[in-house]
Protein backbone atom coordinates (compact mmCIF):
# COMPACT_ATOMS: atom_id res chain seq x y z
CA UNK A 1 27.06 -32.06 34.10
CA UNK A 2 26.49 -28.77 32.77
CA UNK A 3 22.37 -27.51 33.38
CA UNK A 4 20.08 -27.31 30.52
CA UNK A 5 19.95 -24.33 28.73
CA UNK A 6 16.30 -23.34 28.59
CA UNK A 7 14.84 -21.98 25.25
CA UNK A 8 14.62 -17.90 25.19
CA UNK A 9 11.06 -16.32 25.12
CA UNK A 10 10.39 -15.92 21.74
CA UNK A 11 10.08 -11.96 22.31
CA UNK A 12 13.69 -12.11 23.61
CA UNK A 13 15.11 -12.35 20.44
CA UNK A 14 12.50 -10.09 18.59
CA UNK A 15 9.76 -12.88 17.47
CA UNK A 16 6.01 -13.17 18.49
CA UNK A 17 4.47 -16.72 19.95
CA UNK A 18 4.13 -17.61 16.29
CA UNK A 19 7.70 -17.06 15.29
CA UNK A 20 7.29 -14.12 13.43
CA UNK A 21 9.10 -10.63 13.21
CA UNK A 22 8.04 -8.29 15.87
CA UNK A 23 8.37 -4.18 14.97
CA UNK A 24 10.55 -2.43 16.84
CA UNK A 25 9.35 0.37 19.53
CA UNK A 26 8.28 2.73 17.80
CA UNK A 27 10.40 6.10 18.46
CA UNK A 28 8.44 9.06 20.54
CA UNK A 29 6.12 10.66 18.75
CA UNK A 30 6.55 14.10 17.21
CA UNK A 31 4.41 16.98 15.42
CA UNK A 32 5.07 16.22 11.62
CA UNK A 33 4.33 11.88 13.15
CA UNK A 34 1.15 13.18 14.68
CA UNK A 35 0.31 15.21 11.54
CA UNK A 36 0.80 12.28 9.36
CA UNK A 37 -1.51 9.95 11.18
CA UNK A 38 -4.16 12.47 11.57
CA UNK A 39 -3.86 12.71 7.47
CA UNK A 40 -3.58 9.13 7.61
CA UNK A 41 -7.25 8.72 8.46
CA UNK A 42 -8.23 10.63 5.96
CA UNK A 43 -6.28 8.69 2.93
CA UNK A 44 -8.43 5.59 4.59
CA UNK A 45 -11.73 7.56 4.37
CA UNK A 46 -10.98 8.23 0.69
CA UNK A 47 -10.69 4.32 -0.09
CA UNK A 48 -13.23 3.19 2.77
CA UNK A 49 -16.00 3.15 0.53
CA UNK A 50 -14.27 0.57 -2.08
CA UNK A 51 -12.78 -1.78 1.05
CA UNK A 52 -14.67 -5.00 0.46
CA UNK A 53 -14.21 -8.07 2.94
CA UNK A 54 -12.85 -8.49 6.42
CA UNK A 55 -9.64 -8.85 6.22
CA UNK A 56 -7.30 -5.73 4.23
CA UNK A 57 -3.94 -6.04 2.87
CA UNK A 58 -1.22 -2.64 3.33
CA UNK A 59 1.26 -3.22 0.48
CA UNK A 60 4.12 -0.26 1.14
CA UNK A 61 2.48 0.28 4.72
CA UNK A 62 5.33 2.50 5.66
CA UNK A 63 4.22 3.66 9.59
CA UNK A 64 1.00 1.53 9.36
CA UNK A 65 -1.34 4.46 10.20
CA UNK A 66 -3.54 3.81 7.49
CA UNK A 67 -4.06 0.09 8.43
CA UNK A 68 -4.18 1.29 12.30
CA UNK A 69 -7.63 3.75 11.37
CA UNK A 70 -8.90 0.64 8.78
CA UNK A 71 -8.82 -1.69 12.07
CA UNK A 72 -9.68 1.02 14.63
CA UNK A 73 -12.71 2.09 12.18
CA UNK A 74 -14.15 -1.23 10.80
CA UNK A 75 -13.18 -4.22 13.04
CA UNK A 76 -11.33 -5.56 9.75
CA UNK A 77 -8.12 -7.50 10.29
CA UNK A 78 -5.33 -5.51 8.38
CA UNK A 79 -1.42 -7.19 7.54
CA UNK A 80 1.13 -4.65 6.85
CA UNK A 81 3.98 -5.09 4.46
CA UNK A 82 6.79 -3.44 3.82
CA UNK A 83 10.42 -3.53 1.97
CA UNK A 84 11.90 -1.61 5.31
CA UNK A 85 10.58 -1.68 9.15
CA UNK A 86 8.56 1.88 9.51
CA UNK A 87 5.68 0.84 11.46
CA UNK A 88 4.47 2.70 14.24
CA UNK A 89 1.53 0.51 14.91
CA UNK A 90 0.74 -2.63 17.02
CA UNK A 91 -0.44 -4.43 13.96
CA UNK A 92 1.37 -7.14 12.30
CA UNK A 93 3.72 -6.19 9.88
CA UNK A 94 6.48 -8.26 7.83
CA UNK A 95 9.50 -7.10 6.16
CA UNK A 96 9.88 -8.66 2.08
CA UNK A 97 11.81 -8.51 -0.44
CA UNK A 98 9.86 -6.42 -2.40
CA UNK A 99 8.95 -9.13 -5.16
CA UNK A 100 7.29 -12.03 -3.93
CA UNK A 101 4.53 -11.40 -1.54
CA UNK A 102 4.67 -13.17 1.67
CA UNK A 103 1.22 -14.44 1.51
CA UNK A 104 -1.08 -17.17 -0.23
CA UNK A 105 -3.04 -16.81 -3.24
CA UNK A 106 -6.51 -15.16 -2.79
CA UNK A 107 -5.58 -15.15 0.97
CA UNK A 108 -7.15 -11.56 1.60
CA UNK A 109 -10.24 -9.93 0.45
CA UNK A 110 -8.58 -6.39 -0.09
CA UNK A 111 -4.97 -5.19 -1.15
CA UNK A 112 -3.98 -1.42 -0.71
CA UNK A 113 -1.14 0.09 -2.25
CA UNK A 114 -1.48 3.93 -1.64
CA UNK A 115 1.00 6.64 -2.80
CA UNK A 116 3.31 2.81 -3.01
CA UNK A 117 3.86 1.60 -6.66
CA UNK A 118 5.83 4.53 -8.05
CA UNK A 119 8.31 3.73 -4.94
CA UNK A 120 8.85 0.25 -6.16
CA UNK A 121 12.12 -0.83 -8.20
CA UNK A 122 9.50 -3.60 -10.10
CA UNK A 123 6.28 -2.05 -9.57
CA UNK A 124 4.62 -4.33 -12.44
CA UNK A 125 5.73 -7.38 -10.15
CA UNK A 126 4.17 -5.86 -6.71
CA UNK A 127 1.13 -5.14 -8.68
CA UNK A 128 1.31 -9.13 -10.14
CA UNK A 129 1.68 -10.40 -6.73
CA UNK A 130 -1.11 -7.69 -5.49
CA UNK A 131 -3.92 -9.12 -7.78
CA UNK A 132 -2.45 -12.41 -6.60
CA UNK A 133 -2.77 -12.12 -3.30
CA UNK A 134 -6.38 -10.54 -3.80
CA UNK A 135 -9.80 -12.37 -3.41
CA UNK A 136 -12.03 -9.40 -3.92
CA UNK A 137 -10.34 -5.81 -4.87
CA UNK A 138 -6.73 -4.21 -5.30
CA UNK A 139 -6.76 -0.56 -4.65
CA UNK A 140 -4.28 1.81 -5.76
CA UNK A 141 -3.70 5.50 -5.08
CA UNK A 142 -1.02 7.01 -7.29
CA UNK A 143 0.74 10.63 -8.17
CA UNK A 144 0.16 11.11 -11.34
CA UNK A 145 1.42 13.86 -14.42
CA UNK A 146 0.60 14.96 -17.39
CA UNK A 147 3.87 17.01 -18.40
CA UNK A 148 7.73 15.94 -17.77
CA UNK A 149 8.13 19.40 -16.04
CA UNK A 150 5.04 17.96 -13.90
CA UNK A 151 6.76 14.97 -13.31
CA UNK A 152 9.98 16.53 -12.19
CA UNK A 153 7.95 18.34 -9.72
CA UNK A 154 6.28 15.03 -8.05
CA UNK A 155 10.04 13.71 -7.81
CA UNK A 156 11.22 17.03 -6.24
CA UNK A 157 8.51 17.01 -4.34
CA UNK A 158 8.63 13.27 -3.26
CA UNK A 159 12.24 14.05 -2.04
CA UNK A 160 11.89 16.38 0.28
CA UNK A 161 8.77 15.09 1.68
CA UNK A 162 9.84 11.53 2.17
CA UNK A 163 13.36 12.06 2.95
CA UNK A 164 13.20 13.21 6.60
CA UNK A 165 10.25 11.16 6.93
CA UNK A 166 12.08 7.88 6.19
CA UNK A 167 15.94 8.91 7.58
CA UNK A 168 16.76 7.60 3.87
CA UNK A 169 15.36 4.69 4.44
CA UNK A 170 12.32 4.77 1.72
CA UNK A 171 12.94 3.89 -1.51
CA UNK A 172 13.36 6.44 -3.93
CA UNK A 173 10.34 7.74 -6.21
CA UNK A 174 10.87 5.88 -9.42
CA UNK A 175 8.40 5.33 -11.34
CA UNK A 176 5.50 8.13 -12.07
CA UNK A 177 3.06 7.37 -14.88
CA UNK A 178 0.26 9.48 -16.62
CA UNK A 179 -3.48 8.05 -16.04
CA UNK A 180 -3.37 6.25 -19.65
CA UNK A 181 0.29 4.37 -18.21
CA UNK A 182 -1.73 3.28 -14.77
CA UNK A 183 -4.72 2.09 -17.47
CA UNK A 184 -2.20 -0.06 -19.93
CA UNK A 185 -0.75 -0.98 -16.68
CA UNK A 186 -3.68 -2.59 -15.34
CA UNK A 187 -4.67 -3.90 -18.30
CA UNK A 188 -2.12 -6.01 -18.81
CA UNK A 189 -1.98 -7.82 -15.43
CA UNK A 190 -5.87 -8.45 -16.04
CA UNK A 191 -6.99 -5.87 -13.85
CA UNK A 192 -10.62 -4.38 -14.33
CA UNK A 193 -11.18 -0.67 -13.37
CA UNK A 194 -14.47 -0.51 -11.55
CA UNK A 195 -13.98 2.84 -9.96
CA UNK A 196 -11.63 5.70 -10.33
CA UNK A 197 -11.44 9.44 -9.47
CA UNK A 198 -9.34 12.30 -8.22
CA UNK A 199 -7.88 12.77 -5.16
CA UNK A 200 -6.49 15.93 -6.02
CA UNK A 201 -5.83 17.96 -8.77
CA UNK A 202 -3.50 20.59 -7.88
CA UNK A 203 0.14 20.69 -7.14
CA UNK A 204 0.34 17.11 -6.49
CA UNK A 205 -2.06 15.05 -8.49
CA UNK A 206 -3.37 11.72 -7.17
CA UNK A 207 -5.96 9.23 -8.95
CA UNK A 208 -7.72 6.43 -7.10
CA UNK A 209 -8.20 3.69 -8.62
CA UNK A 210 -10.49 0.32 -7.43
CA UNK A 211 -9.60 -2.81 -9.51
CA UNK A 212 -10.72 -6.05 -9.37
CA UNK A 213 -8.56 -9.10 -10.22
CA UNK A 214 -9.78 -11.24 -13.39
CA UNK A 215 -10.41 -14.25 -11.28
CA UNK A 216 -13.24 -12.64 -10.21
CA UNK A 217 -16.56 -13.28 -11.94
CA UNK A 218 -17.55 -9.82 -13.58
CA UNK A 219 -20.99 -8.71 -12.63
CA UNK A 220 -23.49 -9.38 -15.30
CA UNK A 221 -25.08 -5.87 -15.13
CA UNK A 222 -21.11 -4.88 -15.82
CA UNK A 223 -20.16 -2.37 -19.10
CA UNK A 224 -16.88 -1.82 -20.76
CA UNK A 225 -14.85 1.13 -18.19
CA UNK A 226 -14.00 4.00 -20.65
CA UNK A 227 -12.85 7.48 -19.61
CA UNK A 228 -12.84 9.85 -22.41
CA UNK A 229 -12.14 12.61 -19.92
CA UNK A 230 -9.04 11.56 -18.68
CA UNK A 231 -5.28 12.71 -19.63
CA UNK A 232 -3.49 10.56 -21.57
């Protein structure tokens, strides 16, 4: 009679206790790695203010170092999410298919997608499944131009900044819009704009921008959002 063979520890074969996915070690770290999570706390300070909720959503998480500082500076659970495995963290991160979010409805109070739409191959579905996912806020950081010439410099620029970051492995820029494109954008996936500003406004030009899904009940104090200022 041949022995039983025992079940393997779920970390044997690369799953946590709960069955799920585990990151890979994350490779030593190096000066341009230690650069980019010392910038990464500062891409969290610029949305901290909007982050409503305790529990935060990284859509296009790539190393996880903004999620790490959200945790490490507010207590709040944070998910990552990614289309490839970049994560550097010891948060929990899941690899999709970058449609269909792995996640309930209304199953987290805040979704982040920084510098992540204009990487996406359907970036009006990610942003769908975004306000789906959403109980309270979606926030969205994006590159943005206001000339073609402009926006062959972001994907120039995206290129070589992203390239030996990734080994290849990122997705490649697709998708820049102008300001008034992010607006129709939103619109049409019934996202309100309660907040939005510059990041930058030099060489590479980024927008914030804090929606709020239309399942939420709109203040009663609330006005129409205009913003006569802004390129179109």
């Amino acid at each position: 009679m041949e022995p039983a063979v025992r079940a393997k520890d779920p970390r044997q074969i690369g799953l946590d206790p709960h069955g799920e996915r585990m990151s890979k070690s994350p490779p030593p770290p190096t000066a341009f790695s230690r650069w980019m999570r010392r910038n990464a706390r500062k891409r969290f300070l610029h949305i901290r203010p909007f982050v409503e909720g305790d529990h935060l959503l990284d859509v296009g998480s790539a190393e996880g170092w903004v999620g790490e500082w959200a945790a490490r500076e507010t207590g709040m659970a944070v998910d990552l999410v990614d289309v490839v495995n970049l994560n550097r963290t010891a948060l929990p991160h899941r690899v999709y298919d970058g449609r269909r979010l792995p996640f309930p409805d209304r199953s987290r109070d805040t979704v982040s997608l920084l510098l992540t739409l204009h990487h996406c191959e359907e970036p009006e579905t990610v942003l769908a499944e975004s306000a789906r996912v959403a109980r309270k806020r979606v926030i969205v950081t994006e590159s943005v131009y206001r000339t073609l010439p402009g926006k062959a410099v972001l994907s120039v620029f995206d290129r070589a900044f992203n390239g030996p970051r990734a080994r290849g492995s990122m997705p490649p820029a697709l998708h820049f819009k102008t300001v008034g494109e992010w607006h129709s954008l939103f619109t049409r996936h019934g996202l309100r704009i309660v907040h939005e500003d510059w990041l930058s406004r030099g060489f590479h030009q980024q927008r914030l921008f804090v929606l709020e899904p239309g399942h939420r009940p709109r203040p009663a104090s609330s006005r129409s959002h205009s913003h006569p200022d802004l390129p179109r």
